[in-house]
Protein backbone atom coordinates (compact mmCIF):
# COMPACT_ATOMS: atom_id res chain seq x y z
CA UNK A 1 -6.81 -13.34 8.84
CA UNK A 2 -10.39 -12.21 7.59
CA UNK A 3 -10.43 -10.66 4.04
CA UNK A 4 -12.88 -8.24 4.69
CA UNK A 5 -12.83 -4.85 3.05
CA UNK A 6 -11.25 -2.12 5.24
CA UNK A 7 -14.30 -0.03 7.05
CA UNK A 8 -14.35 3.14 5.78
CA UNK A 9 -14.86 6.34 7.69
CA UNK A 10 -17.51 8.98 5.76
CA UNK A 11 -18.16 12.66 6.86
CA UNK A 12 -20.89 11.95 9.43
CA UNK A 13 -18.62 10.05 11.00
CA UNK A 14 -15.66 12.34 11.11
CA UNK A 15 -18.19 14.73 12.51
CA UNK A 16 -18.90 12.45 15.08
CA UNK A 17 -15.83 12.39 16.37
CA UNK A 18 -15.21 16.10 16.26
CA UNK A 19 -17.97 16.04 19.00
CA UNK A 20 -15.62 14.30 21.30
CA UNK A 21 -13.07 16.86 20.72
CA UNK A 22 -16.10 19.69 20.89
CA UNK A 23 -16.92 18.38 24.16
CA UNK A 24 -13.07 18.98 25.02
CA UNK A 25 -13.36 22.37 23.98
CA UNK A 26 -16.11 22.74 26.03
CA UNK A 27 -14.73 21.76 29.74
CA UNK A 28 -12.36 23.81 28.87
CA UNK A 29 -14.58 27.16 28.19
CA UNK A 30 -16.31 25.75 31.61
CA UNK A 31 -12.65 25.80 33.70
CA UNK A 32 -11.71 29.05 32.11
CA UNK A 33 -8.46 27.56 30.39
CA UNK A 34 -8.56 30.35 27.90
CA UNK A 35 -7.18 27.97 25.27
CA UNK A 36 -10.13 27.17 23.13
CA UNK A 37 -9.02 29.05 20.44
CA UNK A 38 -6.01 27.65 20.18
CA UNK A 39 -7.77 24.24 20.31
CA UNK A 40 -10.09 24.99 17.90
CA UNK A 41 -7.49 26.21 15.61
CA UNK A 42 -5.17 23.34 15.75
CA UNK A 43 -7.58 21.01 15.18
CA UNK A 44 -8.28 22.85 12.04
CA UNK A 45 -4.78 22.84 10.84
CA UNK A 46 -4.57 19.65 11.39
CA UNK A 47 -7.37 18.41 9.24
CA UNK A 48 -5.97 20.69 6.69
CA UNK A 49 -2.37 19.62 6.88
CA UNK A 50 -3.66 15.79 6.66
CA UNK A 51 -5.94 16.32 4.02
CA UNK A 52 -2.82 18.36 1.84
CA UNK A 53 -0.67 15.40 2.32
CA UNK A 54 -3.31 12.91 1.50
CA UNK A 55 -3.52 13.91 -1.89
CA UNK A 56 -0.16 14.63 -2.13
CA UNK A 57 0.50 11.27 -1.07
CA UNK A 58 -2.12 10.09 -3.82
CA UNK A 59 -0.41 11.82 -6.51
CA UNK A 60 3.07 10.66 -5.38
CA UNK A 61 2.00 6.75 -4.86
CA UNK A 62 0.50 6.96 -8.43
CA UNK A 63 3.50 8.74 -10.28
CA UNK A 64 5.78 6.22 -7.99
CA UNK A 65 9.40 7.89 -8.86
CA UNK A 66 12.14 8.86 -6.33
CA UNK A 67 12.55 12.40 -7.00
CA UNK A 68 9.01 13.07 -5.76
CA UNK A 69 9.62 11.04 -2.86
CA UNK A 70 12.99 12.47 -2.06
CA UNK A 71 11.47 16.21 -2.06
CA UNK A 72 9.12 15.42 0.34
CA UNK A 73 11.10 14.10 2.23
CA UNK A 74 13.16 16.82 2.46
CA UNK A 75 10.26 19.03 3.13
CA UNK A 76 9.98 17.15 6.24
CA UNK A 77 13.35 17.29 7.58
CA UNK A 78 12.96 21.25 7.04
CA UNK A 79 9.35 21.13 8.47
CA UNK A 80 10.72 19.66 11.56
CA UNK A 81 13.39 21.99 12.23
CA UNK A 82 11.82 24.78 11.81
CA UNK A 83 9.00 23.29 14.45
CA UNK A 84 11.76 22.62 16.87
CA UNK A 85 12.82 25.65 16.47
CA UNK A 86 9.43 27.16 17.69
CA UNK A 87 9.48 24.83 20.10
CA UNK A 88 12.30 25.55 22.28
CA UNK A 89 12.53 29.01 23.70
CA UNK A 90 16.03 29.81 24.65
CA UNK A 91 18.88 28.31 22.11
CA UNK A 92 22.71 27.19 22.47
CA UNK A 93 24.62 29.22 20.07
CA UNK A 94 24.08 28.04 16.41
CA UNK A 95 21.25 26.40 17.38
CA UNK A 96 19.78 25.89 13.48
CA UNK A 97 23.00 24.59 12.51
CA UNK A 98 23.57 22.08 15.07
CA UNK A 99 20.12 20.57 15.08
CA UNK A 100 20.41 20.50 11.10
CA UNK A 101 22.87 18.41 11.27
CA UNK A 102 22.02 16.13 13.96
CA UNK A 103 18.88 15.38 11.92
CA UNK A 104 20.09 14.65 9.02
CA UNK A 105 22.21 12.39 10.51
CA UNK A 106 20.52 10.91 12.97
CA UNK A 107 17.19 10.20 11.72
CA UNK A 108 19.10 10.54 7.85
CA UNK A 109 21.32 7.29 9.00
CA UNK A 110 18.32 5.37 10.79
CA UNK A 111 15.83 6.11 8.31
CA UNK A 112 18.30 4.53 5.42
CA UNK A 113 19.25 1.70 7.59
CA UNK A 114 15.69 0.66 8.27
CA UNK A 115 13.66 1.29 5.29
CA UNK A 116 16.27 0.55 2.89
CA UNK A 117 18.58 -2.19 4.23
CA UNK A 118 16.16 -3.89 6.56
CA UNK A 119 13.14 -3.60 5.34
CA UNK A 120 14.06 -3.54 1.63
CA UNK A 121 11.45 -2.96 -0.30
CA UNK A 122 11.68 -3.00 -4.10
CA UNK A 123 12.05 -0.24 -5.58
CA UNK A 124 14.15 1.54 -2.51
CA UNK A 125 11.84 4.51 -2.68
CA UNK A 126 8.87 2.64 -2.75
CA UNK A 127 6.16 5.48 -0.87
CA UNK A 128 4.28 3.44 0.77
CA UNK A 129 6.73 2.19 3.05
CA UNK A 130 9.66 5.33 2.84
CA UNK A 131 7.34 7.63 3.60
CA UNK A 132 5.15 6.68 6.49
CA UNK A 133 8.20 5.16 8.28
CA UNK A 134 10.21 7.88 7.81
CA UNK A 135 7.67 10.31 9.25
CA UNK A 136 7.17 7.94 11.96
CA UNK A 137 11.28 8.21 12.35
CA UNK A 138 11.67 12.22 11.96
CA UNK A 139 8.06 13.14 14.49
CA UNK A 140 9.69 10.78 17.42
CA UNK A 141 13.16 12.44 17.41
CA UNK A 142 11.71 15.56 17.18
CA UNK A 143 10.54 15.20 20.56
CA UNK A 144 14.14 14.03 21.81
CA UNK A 145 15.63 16.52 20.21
CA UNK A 146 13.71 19.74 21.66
CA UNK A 147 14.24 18.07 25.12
CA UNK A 148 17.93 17.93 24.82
CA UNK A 149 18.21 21.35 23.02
CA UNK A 150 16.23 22.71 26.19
CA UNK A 151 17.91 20.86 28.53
CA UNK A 152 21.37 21.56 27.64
CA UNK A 153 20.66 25.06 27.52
CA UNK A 154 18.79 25.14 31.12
CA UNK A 155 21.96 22.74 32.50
CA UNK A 156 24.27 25.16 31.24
CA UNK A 157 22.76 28.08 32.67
CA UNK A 158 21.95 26.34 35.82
CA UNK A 159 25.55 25.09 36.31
CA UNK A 160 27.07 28.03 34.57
CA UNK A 161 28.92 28.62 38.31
CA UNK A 162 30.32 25.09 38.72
CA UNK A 163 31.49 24.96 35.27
CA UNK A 164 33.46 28.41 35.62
CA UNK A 165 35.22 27.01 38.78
CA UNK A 166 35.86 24.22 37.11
CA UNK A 167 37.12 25.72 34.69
CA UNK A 168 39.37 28.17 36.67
CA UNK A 169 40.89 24.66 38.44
CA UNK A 170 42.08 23.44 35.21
CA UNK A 171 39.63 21.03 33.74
CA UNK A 172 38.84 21.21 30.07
CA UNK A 173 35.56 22.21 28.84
CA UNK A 174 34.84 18.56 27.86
CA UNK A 175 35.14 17.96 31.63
CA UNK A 176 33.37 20.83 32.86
CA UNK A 177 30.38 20.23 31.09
CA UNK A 178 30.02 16.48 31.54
CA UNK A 179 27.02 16.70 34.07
CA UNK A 180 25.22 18.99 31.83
CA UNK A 181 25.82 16.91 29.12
CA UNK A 182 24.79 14.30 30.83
CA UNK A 183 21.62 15.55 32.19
CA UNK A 184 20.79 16.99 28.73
CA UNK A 185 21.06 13.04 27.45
CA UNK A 186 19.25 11.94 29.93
CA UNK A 187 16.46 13.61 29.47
CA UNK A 188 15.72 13.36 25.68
CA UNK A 189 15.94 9.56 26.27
CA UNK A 190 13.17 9.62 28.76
CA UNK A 191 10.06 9.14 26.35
CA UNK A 192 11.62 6.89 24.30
CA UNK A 193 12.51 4.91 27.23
CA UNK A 194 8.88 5.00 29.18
CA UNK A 195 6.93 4.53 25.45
CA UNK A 196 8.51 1.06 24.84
CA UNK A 197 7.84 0.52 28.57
CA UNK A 198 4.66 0.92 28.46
CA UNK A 199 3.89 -0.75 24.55
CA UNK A 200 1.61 -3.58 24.48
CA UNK A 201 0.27 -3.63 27.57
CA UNK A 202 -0.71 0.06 28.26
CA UNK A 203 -1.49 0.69 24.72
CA UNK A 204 -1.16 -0.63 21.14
CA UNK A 205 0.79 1.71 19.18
CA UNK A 206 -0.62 2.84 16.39
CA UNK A 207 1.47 1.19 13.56
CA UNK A 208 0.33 -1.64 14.67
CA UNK A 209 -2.90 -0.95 15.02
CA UNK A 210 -2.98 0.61 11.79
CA UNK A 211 -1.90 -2.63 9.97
CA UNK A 212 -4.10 -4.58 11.50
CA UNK A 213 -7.60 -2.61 11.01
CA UNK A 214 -6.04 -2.87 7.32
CA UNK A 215 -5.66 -6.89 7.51
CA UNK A 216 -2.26 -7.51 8.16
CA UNK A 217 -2.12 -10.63 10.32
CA UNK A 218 -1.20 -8.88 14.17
CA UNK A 219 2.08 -11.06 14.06
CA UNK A 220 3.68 -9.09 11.07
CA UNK A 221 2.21 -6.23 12.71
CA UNK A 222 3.77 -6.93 15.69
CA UNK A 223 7.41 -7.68 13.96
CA UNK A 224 7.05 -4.48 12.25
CA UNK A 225 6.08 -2.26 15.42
CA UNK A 226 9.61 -3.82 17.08
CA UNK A 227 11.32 -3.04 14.32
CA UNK A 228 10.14 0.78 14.02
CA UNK A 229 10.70 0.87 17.68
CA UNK A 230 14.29 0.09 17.88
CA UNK A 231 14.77 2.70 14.83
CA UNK A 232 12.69 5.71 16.36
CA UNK A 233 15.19 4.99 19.64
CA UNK A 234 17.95 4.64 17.57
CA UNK A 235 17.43 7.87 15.61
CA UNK A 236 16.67 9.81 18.48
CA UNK A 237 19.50 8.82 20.71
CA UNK A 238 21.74 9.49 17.57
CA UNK A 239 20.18 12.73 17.23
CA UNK A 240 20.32 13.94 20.94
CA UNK A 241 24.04 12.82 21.21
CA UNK A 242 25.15 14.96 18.42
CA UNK A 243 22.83 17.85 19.55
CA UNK A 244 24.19 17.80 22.98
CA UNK A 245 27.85 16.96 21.86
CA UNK A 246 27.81 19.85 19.03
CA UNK A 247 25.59 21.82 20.94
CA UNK A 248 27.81 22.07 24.62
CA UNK A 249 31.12 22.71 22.36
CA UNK A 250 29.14 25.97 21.11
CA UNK A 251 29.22 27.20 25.17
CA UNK A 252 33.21 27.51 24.92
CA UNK A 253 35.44 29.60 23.09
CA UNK A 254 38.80 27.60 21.98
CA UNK A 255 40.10 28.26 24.87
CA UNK A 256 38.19 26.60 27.22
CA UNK A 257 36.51 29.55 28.35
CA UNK A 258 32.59 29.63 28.45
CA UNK A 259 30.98 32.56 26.61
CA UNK A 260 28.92 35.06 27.75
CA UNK A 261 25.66 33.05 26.81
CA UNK A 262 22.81 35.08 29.71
């Protein structure tokens, strides 16, 4: 692998590429989209989010202790809730708590499991590889998780007749909701499903193309883009399930009878 220095990207160059996104902006003032401001101003919140966390990242990578490293981390799992949270419109009863919980345990569980036992790097909180794979870890299963908190509450409104005559025949509320549960699974699986699909011949993902425009030789790139691929499924099937498993028990009162949720 070639040992030459990592290109670096300056301001005219950044600008550069803003003109893509301009141009963007543009077709879209032609068509009458009516969101260029909204464009416009995520693309500025963006640059100012990234360039916040790059120097926070600077500062943490040169201080290199856990308790830095563990509050950001935490600032993430917050940050993502609270954008799910935006993100879906109509929420299952105790919607905060449930999807709380199921994050911290789902991507919590995958995140240890993968950056600490697998990959192992010395010391365990080592920045440079907890945070970036983490992130990686919590922004995929936030995309799982908003589809199965909006699809469980669109099933359950949707089916809300079949699961009250259900109900009314007998069947528990575990039973009566199966389908919805079910669908609700289903669904926060699908981009997980149709991204590994679709990895390395559609598109490089960009891990692995981040490695290797650093100089990583692209078969350690490749091992490592596998291995973050398993865990992002991993975390957000772990997540879904307990959304839609906590979440659907929320729907029923302890007696098998479905609240007044409309």
């Amino acid at each position: 692998m070639s040992d030459a220095a990592i290109l670096d990207l300056g301001l005219f160059d950044l600008l550069l590429a803003y003109g893509l996104f301009l141009l963007v902006v543009g077709l879209a003032r032609l068509r009458d989209v009516g969101q260029e401001r909204d464009l416009i101003w995520a693309s500025l919140r963006m640059v100012g989010q990234l360039l916040l966390v790059g120097y926070l990242l600077h500062w943490i990578f040169a201080w290199n202790r856990p308790l830095p490293v563990l509050v950001l981390l935490a600032l993430m799992f917050g940050f993502a809730v609270q954008v799910i949270g935006q993100r879906v419109s109509r929420k299952m009863p105790g919607f905060y708590r449930v999807l709380t919980l199921a994050l911290m345990l789902g991507c919590g569980l995958v995140t240890f499991l993968f950056c600490v036992v697998i990959v192992g790097p010395t010391p365990w909180y080592d920045p440079r590889y907890l945070i970036p794979l983490t992130g990686m870890i919590i922004g995929n299963s936030m995309n799982g998780a908003t589809l199965a908190a909006e699809r469980l509450s669109a099933e359950m409104s949707e089916r809300r007749q079949e699961i009250e005559t259900a109900l009314c025949l007998g069947a528990s509320a575990t039973q009566a909701s199966r389908e919805a549960l079910r669908g609700a699974f289903r669904a926060a699986l699908i981009p997980a499903t149709n991204s590994m699909a679709a990895m390395g011949i559609v598109f490089l993902p960009g891990m692995m193309t981040g490695q290797i425009l650093s100089g990583t030789e692209p078969m350690i790139a490749v091992r490592y883009q596998i291995g973050i691929m398993f865990a992002i499924t991993g975390a957000v099937g772990i997540t879904s399930f307990l959304i839609v498993a906590q979440g659907v028990r929320r729907y029923f009162t302890p007696a098998h009878q479905l609240r007044d949720i409309d």
